[in-house]
C-alpha atoms as a PDB file:
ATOM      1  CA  UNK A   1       0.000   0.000   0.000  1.00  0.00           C
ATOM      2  CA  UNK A   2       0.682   3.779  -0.600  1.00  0.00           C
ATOM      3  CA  UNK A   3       1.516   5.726   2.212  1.00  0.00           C
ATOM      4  CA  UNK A   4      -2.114   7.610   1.442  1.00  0.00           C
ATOM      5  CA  UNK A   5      -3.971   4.461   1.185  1.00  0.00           C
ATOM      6  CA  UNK A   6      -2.093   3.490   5.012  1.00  0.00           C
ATOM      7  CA  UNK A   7      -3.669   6.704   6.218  1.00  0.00           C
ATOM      8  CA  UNK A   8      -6.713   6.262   4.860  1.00  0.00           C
ATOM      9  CA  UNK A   9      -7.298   3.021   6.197  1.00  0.00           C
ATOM     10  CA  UNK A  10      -6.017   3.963   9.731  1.00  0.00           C
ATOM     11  CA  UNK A  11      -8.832   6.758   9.599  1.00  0.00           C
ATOM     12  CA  UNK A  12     -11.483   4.333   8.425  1.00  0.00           C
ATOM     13  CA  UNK A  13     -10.189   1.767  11.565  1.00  0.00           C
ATOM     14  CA  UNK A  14     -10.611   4.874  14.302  1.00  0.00           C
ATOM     15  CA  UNK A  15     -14.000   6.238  12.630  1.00  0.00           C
ATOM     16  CA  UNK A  16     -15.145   2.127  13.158  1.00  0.00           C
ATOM     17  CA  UNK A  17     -13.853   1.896  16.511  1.00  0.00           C
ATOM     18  CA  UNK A  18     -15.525   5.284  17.691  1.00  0.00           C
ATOM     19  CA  UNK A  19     -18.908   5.426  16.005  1.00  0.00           C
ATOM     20  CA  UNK A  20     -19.913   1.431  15.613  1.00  0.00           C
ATOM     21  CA  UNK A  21     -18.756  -0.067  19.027  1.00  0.00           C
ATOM     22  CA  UNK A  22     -17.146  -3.223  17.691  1.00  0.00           C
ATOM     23  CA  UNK A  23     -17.631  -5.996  20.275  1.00  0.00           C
ATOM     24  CA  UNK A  24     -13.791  -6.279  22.012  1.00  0.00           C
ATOM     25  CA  UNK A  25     -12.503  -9.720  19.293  1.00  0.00           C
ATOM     26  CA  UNK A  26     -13.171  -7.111  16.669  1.00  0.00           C
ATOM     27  CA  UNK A  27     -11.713  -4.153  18.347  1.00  0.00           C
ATOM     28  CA  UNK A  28      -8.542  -5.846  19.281  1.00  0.00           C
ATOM     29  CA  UNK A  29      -8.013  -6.711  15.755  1.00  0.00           C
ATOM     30  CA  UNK A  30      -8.952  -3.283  14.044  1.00  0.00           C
ATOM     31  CA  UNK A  31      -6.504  -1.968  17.294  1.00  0.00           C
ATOM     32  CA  UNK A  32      -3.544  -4.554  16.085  1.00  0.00           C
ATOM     33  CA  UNK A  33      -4.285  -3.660  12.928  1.00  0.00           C
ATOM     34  CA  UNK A  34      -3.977   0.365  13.358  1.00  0.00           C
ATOM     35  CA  UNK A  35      -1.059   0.186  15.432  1.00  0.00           C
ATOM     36  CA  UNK A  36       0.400  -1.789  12.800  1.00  0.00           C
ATOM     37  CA  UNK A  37      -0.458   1.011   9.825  1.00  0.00           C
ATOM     38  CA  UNK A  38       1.190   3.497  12.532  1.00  0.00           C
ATOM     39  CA  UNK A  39       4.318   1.948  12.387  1.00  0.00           C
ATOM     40  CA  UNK A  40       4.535   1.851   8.957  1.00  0.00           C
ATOM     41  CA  UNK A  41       3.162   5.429   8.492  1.00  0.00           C
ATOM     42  CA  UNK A  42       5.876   6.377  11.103  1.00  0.00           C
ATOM     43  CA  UNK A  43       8.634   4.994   9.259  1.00  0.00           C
ATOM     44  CA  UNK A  44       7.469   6.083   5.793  1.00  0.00           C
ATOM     45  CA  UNK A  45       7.406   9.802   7.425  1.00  0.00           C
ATOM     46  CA  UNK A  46      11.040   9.131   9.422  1.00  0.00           C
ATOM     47  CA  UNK A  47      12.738   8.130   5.982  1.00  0.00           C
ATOM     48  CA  UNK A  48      10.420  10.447   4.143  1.00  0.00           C
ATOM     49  CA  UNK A  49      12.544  12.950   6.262  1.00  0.00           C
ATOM     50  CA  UNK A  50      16.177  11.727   6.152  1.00  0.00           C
ATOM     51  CA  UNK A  51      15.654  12.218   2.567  1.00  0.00           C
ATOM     52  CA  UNK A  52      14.726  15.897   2.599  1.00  0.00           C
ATOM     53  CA  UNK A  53      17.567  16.445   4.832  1.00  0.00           C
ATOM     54  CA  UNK A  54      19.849  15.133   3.052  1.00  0.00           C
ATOM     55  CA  UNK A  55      18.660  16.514  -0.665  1.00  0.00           C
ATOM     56  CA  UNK A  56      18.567  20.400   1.913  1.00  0.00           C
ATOM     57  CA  UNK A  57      22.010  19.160   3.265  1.00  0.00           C
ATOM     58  CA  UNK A  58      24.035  17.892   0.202  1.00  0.00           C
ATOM     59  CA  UNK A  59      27.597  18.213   1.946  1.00  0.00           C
ATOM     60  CA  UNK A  60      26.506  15.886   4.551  1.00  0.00           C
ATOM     61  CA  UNK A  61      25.300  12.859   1.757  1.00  0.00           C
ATOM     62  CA  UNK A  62      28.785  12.960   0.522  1.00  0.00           C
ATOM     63  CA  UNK A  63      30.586  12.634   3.849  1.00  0.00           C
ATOM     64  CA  UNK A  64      27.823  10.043   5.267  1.00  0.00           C
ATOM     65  CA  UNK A  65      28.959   8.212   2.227  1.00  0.00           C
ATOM     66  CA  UNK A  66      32.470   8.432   2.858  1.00  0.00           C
ATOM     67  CA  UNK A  67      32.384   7.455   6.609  1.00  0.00           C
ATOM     68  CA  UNK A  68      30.179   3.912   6.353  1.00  0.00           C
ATOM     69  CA  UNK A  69      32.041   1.196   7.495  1.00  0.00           C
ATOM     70  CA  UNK A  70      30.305  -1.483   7.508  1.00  0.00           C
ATOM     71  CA  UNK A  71      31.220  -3.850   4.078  1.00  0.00           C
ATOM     72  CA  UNK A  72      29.058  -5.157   1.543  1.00  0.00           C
ATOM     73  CA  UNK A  73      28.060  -9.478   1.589  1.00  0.00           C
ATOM     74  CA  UNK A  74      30.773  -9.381  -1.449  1.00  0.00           C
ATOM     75  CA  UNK A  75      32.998  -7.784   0.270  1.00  0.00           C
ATOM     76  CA  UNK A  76      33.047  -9.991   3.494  1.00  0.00           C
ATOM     77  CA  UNK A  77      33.624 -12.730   1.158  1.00  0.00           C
ATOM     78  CA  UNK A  78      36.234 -11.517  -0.645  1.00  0.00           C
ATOM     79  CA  UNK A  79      37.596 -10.781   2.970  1.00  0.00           C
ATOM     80  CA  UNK A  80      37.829 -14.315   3.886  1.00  0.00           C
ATOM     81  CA  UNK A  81      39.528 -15.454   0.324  1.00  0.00           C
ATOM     82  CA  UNK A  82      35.906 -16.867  -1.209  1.00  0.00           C
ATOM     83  CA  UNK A  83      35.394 -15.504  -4.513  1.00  0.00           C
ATOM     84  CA  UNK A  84      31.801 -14.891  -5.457  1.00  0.00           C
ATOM     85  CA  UNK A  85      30.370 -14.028  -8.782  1.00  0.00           C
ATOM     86  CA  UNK A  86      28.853 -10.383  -9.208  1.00  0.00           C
ATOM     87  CA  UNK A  87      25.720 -10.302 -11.600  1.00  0.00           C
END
């Protein structure tokens, strides 16, 4: 799903849990269900974010860049003497 479709249908599970009463099987499972959407929506936002930063902050993509440390899978093979073949 979109991030607009997640919002959409975490406003459609709160208008159902306010207005219809949902006996409490239902409402734990449109709950589960919202906080899961949340989540999601939260994390779209959070890298939504980084992204906007970085595109404001240009200098700072280039030096991020230069300062990760941790290798690629190919690389940690090629670390321990196993060659694997690139696609």
């Amino acid at each position: 799903m979109t991030f607009e479709k997640d919002l959409n249908k975490l406003e459609d599970i709160v208008n159902t849990m306010e207005n219809e009463s949902p006996n409490i099987e239902d409402a734990l499972k449109l709950y589960e269900e919202g906080l899961s959407l949340v989540k999601k929506c939260q994390k779209f936002l959070q890298k939504t974010e980084q992204k906007i930063f970085i595109l404001k902050n240009p200098d700072l993509k280039k030096e991020v860049n230069e300062t990760k440390t941790k290798p690629s899978i190919e690389n940690n093979f090629e670390l321990f003497g196993q060659n694997i073949d690139k696609e």
